[in-house]
PDB file of N, CA and C in Angstrom:
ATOM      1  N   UNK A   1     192.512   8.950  37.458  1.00  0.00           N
ATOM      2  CA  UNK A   1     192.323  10.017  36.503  1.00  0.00           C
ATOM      3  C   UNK A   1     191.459   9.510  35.364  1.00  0.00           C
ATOM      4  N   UNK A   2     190.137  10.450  35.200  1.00  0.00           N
ATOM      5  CA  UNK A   2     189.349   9.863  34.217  1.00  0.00           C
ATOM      6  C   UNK A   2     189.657  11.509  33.443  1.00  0.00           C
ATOM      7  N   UNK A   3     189.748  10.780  31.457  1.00  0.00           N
ATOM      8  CA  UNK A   3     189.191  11.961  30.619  1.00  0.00           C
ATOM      9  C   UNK A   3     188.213  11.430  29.662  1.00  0.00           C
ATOM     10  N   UNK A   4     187.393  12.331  29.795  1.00  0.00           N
ATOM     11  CA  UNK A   4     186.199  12.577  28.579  1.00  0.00           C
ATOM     12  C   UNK A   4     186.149  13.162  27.604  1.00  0.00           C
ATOM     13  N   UNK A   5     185.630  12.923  26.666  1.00  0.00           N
ATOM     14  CA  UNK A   5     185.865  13.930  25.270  1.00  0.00           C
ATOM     15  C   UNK A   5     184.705  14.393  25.036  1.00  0.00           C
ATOM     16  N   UNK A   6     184.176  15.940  24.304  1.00  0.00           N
ATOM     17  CA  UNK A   6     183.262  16.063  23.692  1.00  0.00           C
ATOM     18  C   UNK A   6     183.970  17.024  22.576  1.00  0.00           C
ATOM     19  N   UNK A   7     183.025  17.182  21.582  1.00  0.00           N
ATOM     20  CA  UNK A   7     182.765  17.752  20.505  1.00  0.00           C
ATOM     21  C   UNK A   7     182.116  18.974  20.631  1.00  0.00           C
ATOM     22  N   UNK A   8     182.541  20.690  20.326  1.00  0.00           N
ATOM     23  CA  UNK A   8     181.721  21.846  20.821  1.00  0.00           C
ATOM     24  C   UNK A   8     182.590  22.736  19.432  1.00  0.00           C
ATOM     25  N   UNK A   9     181.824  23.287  18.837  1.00  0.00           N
ATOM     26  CA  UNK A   9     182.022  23.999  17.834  1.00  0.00           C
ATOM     27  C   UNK A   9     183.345  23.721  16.865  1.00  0.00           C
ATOM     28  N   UNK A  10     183.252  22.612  17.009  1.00  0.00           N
ATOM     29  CA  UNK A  10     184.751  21.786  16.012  1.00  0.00           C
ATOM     30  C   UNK A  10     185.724  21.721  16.813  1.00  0.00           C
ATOM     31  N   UNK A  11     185.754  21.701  18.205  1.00  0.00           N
ATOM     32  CA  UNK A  11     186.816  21.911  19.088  1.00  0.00           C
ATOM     33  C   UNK A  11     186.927  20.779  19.909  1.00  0.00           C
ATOM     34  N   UNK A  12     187.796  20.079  19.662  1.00  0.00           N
ATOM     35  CA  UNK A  12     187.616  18.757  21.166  1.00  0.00           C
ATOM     36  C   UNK A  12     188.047  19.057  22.623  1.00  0.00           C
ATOM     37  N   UNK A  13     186.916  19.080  23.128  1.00  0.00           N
ATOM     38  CA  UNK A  13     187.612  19.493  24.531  1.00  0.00           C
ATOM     39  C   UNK A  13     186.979  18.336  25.065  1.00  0.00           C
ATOM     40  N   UNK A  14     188.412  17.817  26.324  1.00  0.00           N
ATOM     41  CA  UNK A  14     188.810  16.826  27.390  1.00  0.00           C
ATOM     42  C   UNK A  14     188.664  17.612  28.453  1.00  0.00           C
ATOM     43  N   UNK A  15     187.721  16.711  29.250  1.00  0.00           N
ATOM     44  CA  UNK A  15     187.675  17.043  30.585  1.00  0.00           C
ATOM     45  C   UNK A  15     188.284  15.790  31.596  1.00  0.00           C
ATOM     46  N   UNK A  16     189.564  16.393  32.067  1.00  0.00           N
ATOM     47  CA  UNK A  16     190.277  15.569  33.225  1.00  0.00           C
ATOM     48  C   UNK A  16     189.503  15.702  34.542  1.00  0.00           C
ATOM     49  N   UNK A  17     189.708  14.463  35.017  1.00  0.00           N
ATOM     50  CA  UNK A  17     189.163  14.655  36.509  1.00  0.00           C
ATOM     51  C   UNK A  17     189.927  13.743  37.257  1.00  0.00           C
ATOM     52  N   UNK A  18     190.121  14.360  38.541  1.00  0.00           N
ATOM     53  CA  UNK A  18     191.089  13.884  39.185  1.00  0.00           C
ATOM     54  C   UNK A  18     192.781  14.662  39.071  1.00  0.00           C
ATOM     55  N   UNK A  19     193.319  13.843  39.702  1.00  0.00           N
ATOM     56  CA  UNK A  19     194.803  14.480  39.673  1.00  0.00           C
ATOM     57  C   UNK A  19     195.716  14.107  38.452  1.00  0.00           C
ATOM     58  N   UNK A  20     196.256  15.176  38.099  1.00  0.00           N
ATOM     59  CA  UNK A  20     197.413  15.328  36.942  1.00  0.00           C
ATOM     60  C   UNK A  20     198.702  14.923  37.301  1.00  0.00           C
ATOM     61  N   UNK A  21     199.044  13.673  38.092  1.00  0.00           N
ATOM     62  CA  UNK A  21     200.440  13.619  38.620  1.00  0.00           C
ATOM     63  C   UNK A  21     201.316  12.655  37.668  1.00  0.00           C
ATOM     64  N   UNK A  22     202.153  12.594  38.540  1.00  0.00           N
ATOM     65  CA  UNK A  22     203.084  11.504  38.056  1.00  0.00           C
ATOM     66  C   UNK A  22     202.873  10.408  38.114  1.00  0.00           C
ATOM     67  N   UNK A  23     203.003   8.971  36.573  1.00  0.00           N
ATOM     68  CA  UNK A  23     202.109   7.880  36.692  1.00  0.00           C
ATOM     69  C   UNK A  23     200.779   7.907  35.813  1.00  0.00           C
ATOM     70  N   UNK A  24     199.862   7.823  36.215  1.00  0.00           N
ATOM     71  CA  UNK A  24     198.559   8.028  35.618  1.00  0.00           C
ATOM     72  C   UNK A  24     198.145   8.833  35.025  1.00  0.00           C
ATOM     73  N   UNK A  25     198.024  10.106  35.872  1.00  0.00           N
ATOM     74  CA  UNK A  25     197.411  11.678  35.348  1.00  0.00           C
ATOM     75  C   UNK A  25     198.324  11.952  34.294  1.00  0.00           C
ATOM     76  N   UNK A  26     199.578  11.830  34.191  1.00  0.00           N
ATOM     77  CA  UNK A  26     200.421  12.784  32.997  1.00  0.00           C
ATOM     78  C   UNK A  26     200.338  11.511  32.011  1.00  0.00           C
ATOM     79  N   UNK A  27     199.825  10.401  31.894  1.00  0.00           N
ATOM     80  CA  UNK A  27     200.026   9.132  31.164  1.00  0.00           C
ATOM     81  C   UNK A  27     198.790   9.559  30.583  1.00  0.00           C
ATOM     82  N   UNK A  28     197.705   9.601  31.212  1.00  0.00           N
ATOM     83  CA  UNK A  28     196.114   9.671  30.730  1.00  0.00           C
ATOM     84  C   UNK A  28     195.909  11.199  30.002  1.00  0.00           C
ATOM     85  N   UNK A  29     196.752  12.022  30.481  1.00  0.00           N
ATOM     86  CA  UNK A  29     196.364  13.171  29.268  1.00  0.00           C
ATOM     87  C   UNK A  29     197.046  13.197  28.346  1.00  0.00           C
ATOM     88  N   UNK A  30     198.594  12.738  28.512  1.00  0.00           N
ATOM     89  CA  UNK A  30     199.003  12.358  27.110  1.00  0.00           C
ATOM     90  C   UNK A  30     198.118  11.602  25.540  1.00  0.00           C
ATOM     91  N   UNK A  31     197.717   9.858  26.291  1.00  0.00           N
ATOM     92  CA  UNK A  31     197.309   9.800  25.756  1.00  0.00           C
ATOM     93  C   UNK A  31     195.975  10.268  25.011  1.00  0.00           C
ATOM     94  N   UNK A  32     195.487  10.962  26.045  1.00  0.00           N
ATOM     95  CA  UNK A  32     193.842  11.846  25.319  1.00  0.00           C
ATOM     96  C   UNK A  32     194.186  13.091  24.424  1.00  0.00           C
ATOM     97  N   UNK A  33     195.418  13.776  24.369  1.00  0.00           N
ATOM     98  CA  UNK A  33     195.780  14.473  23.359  1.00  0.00           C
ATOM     99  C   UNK A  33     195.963  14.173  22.404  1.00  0.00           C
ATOM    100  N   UNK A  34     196.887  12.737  22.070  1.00  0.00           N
ATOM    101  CA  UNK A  34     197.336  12.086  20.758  1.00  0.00           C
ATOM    102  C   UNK A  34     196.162  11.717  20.394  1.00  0.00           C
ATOM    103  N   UNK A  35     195.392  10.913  20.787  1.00  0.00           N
ATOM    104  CA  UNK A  35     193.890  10.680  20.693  1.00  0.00           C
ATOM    105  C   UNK A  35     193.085  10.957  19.808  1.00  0.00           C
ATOM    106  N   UNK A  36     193.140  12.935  20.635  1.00  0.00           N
ATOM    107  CA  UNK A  36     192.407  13.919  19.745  1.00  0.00           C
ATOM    108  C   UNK A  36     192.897  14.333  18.490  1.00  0.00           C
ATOM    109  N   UNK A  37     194.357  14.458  18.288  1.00  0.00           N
ATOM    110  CA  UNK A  37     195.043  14.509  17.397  1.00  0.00           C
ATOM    111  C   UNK A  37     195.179  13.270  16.350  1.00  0.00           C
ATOM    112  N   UNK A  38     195.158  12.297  16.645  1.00  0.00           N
ATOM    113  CA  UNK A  38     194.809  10.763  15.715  1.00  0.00           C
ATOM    114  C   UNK A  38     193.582  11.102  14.854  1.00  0.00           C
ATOM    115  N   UNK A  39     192.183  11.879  15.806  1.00  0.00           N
ATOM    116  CA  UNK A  39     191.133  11.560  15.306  1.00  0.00           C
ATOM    117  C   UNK A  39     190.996  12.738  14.167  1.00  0.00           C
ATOM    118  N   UNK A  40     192.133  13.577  13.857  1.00  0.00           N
ATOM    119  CA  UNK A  40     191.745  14.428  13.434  1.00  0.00           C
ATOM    120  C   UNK A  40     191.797  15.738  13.660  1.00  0.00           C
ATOM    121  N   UNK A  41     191.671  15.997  15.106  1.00  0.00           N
ATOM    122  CA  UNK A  41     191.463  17.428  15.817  1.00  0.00           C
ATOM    123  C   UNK A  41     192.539  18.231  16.001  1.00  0.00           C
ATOM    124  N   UNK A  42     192.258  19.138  15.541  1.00  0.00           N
ATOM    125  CA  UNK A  42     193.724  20.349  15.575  1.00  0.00           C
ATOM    126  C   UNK A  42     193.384  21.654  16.869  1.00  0.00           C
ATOM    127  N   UNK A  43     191.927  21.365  16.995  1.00  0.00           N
ATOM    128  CA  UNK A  43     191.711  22.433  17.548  1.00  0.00           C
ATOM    129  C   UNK A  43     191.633  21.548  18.973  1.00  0.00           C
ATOM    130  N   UNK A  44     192.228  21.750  20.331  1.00  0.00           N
ATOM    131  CA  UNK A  44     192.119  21.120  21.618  1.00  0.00           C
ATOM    132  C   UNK A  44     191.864  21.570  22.557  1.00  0.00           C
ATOM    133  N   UNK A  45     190.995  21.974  23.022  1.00  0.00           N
ATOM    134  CA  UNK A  45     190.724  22.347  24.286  1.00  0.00           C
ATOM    135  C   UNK A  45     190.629  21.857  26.038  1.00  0.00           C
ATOM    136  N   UNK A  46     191.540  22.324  26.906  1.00  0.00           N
ATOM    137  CA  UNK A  46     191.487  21.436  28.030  1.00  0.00           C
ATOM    138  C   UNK A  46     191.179  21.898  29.450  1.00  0.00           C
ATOM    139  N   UNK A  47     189.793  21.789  29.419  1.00  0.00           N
ATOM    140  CA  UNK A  47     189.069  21.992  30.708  1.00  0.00           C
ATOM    141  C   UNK A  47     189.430  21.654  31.925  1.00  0.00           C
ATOM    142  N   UNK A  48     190.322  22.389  32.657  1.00  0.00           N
ATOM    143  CA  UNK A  48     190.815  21.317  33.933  1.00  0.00           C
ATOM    144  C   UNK A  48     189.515  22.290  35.178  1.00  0.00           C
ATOM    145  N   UNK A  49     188.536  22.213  35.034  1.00  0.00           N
ATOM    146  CA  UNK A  49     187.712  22.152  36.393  1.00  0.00           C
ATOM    147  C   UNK A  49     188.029  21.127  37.381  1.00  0.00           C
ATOM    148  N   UNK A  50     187.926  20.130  36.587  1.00  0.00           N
ATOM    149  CA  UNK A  50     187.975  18.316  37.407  1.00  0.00           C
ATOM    150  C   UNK A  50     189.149  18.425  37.792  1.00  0.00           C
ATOM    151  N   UNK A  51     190.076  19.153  37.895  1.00  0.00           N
ATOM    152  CA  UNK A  51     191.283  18.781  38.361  1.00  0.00           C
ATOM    153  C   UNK A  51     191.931  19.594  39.981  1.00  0.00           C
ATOM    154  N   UNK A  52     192.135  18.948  40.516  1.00  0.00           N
ATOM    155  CA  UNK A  52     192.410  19.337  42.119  1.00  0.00           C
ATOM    156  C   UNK A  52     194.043  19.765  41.886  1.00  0.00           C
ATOM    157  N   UNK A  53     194.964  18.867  41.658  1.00  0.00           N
ATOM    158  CA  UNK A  53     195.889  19.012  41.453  1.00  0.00           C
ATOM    159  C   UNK A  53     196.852  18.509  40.624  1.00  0.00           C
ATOM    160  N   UNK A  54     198.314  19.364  40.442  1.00  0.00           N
ATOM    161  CA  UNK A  54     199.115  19.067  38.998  1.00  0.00           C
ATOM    162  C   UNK A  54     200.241  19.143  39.605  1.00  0.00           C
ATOM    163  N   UNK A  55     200.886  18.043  39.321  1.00  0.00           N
ATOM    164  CA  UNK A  55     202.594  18.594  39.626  1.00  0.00           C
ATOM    165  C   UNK A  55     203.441  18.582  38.341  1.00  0.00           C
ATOM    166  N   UNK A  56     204.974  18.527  38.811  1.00  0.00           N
ATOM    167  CA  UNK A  56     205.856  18.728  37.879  1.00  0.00           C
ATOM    168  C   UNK A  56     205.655  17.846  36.278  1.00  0.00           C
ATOM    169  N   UNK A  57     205.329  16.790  36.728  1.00  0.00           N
ATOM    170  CA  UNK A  57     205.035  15.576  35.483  1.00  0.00           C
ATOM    171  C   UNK A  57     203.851  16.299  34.803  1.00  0.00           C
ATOM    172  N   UNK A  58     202.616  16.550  35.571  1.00  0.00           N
ATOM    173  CA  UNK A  58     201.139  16.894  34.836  1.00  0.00           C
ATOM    174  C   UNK A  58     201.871  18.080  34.371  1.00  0.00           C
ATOM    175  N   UNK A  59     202.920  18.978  34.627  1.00  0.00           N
ATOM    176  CA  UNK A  59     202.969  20.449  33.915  1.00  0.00           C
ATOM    177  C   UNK A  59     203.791  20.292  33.018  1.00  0.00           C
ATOM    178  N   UNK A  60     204.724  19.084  33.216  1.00  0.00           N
ATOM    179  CA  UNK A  60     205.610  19.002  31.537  1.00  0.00           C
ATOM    180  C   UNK A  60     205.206  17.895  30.544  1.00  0.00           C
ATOM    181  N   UNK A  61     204.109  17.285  30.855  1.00  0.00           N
ATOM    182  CA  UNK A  61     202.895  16.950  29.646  1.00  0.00           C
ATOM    183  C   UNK A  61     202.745  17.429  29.232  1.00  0.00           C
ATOM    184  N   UNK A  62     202.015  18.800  30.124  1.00  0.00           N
ATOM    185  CA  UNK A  62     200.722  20.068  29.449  1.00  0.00           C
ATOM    186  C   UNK A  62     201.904  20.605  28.514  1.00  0.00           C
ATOM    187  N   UNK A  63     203.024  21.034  28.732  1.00  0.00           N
ATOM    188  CA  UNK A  63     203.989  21.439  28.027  1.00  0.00           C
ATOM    189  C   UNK A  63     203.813  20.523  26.479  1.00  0.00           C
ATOM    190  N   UNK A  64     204.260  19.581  26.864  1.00  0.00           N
ATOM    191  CA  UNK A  64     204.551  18.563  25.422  1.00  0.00           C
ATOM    192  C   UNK A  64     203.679  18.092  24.792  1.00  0.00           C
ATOM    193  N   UNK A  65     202.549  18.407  25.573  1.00  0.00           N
ATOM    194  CA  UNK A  65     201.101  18.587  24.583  1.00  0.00           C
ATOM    195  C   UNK A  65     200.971  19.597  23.730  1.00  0.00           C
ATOM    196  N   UNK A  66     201.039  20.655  24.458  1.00  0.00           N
ATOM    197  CA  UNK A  66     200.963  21.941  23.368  1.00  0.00           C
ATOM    198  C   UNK A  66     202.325  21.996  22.684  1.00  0.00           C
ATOM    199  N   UNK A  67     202.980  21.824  22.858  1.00  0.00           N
ATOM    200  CA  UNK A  67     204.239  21.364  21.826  1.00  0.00           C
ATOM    201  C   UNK A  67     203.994  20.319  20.483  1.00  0.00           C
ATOM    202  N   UNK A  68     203.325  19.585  20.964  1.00  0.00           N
ATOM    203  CA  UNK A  68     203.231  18.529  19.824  1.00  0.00           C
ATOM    204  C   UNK A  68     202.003  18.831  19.160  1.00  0.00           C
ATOM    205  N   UNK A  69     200.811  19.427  19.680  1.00  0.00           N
ATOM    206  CA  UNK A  69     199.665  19.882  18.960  1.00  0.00           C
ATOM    207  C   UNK A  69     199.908  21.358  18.309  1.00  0.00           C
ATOM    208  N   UNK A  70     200.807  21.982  18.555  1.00  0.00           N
ATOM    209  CA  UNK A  70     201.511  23.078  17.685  1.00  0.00           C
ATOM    210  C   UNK A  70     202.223  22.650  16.756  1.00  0.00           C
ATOM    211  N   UNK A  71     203.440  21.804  16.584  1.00  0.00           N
ATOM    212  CA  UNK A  71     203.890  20.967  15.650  1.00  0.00           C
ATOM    213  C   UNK A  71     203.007  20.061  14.864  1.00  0.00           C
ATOM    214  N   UNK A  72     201.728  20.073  15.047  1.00  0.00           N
ATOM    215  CA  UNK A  72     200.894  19.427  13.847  1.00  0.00           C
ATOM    216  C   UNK A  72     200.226  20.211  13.526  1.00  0.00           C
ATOM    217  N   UNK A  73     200.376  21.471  13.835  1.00  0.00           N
ATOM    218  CA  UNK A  73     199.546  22.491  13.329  1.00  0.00           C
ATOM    219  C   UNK A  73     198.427  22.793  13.463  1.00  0.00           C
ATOM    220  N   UNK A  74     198.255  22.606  15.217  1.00  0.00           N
ATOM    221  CA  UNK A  74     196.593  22.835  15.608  1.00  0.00           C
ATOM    222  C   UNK A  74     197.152  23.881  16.672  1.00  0.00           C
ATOM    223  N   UNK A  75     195.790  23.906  17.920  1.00  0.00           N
ATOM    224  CA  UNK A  75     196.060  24.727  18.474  1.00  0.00           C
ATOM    225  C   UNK A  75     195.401  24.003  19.797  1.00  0.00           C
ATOM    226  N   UNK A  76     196.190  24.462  21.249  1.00  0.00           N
ATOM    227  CA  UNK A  76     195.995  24.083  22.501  1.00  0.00           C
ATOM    228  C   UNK A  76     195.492  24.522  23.314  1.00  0.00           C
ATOM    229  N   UNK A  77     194.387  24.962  24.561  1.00  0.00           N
ATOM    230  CA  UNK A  77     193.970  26.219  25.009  1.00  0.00           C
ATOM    231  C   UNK A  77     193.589  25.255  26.589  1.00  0.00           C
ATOM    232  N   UNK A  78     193.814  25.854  27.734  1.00  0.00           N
ATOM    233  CA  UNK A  78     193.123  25.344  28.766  1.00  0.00           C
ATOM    234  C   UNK A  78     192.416  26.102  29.526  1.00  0.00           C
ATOM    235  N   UNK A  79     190.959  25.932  29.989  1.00  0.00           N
ATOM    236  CA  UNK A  79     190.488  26.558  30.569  1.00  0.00           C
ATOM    237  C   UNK A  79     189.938  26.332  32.155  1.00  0.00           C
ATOM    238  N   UNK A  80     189.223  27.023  32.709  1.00  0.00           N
ATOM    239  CA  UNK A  80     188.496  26.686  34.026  1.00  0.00           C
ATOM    240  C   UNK A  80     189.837  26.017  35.202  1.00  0.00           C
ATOM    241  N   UNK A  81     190.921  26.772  35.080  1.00  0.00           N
ATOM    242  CA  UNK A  81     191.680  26.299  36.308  1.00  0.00           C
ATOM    243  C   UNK A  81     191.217  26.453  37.720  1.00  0.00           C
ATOM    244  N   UNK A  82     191.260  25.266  38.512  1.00  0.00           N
ATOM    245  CA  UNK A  82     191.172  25.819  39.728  1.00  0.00           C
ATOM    246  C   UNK A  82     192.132  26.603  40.371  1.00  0.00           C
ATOM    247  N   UNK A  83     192.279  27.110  41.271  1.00  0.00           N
ATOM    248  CA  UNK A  83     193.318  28.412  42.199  1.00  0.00           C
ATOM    249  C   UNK A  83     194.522  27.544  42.203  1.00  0.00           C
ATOM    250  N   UNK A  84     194.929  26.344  42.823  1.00  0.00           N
ATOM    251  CA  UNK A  84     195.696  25.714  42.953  1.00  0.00           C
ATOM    252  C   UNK A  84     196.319  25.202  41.722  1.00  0.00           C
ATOM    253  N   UNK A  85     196.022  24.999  40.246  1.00  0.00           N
ATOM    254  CA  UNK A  85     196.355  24.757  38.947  1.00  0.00           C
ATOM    255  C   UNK A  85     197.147  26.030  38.650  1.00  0.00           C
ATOM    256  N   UNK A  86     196.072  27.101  39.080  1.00  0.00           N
ATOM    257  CA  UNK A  86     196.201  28.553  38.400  1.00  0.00           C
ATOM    258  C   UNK A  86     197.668  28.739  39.390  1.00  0.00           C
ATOM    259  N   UNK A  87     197.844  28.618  40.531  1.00  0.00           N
ATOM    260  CA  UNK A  87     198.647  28.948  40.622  1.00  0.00           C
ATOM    261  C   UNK A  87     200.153  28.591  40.523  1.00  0.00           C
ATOM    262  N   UNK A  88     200.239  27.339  40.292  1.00  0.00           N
ATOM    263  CA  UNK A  88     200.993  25.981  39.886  1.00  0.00           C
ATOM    264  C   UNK A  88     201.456  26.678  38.405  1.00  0.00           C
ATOM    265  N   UNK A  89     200.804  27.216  37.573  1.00  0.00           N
ATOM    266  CA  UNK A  89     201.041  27.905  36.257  1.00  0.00           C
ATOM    267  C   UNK A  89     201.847  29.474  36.575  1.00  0.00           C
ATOM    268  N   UNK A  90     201.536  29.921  37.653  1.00  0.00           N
ATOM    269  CA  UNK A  90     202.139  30.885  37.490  1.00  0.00           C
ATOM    270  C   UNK A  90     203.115  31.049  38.353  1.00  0.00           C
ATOM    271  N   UNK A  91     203.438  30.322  39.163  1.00  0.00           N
ATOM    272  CA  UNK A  91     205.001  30.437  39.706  1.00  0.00           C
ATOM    273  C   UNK A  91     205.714  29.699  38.675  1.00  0.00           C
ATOM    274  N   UNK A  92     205.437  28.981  37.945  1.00  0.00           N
ATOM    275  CA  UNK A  92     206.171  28.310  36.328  1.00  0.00           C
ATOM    276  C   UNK A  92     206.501  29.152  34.953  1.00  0.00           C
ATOM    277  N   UNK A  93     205.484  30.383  35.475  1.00  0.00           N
ATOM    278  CA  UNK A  93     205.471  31.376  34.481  1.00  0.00           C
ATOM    279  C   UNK A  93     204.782  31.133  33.084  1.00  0.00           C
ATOM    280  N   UNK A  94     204.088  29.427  33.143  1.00  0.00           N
ATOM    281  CA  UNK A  94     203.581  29.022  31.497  1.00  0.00           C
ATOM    282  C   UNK A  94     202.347  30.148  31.496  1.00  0.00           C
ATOM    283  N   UNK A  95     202.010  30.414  32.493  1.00  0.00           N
ATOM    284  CA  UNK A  95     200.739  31.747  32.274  1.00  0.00           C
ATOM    285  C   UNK A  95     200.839  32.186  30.835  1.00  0.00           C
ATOM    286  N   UNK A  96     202.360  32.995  30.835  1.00  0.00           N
ATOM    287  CA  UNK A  96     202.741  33.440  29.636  1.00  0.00           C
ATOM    288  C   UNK A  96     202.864  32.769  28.465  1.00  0.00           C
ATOM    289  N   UNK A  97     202.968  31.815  28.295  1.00  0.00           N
ATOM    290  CA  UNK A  97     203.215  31.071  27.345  1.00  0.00           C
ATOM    291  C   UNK A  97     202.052  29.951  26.829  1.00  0.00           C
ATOM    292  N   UNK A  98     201.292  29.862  27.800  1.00  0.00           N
ATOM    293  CA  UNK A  98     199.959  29.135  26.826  1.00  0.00           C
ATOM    294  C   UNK A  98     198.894  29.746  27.403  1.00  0.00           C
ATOM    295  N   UNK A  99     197.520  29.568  26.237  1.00  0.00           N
ATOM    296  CA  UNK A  99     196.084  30.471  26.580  1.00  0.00           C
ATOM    297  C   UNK A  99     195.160  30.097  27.546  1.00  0.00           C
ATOM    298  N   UNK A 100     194.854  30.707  28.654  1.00  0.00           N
ATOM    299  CA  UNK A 100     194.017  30.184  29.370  1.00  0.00           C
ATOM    300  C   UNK A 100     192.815  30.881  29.437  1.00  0.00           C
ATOM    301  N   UNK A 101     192.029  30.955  29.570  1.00  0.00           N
ATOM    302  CA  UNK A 101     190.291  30.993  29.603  1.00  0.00           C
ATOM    303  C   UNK A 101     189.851  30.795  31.020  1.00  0.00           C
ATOM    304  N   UNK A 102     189.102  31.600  31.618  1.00  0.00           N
ATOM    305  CA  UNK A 102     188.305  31.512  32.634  1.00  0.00           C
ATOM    306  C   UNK A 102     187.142  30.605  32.564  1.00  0.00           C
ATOM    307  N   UNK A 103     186.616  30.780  31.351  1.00  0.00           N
ATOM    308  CA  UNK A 103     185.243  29.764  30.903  1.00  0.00           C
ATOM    309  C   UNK A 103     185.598  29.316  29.958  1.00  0.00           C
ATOM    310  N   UNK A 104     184.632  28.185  29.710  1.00  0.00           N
ATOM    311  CA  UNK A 104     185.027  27.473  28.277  1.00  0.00           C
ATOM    312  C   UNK A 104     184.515  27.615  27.322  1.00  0.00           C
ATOM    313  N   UNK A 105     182.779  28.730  27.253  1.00  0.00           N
ATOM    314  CA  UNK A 105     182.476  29.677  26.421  1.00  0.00           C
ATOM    315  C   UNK A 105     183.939  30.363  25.563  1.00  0.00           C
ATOM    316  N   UNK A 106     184.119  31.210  26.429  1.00  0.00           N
ATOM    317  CA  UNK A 106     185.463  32.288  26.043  1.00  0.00           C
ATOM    318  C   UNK A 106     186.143  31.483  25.455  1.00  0.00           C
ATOM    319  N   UNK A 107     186.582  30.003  25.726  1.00  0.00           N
ATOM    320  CA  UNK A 107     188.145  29.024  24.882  1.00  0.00           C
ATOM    321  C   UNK A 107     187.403  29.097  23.585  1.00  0.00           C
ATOM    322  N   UNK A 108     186.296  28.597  23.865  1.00  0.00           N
ATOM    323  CA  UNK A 108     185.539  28.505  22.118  1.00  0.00           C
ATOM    324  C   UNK A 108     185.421  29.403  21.691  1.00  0.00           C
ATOM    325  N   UNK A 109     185.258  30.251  21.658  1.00  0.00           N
ATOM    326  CA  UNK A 109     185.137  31.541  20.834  1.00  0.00           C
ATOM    327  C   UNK A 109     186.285  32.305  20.196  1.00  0.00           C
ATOM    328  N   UNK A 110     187.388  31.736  21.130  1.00  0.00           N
ATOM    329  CA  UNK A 110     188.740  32.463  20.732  1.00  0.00           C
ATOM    330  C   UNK A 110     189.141  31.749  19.675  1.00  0.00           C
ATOM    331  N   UNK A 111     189.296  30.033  19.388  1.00  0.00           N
ATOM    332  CA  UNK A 111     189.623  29.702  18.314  1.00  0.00           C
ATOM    333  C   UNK A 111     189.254  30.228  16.701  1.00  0.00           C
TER     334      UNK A 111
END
């Protein structure tokens, strides 16, 4: 699991690639959230194109990410799921409960 950071209208968005599992993937986005949040960034954006697949661990990160970047008073948004993410979110029901974006135009704009 590799993440990248860029900088797009004051917004840090991480792009994961690879798998979100248990071990690595939920270790490596943890730490790229605190990261973003260390450096400053309230606003987070998380592009999972690069990502094939997520299990239980990668979905109660994503959880305790946006948990902890809400408790510092920023804001969390993920966009570009693949079908298999997307649908991993919605038999979990977080659909409802955190913002997702089709593009990552649209994530930026919503902040």
């Amino acid at each position: 699991m590799e993440i990248t950071a860029q900088h797009n209208q004051g917004v840090t968005v991480l792009y994961p690639k690879g798998r979100i599992t248990i071990g690595k993937g939920d270790v490596a986005l943890r730490e790229a959230v605190l990261g973003a949040l260390d450096a400053g960034g309230t606003k987070i954006l998380i592009n999972l194109k690069g990502v094939s697949t997520i299990d239980s661990s990668g979905i109660g990160e994503t959880v305790s990410a946006f948990t902890t970047v809400k408790k510092r008073g920023g804001d969390l948004k993920l966009c570009e799921l693949s079908s298999k993410v997307m649908d991993v979110l919605q038999v979990t029901q977080l659909i409802t409960v955190l913002d997702v974006f089709d593009s990552e135009q649209e994530a930026l704009d919503s902040f």
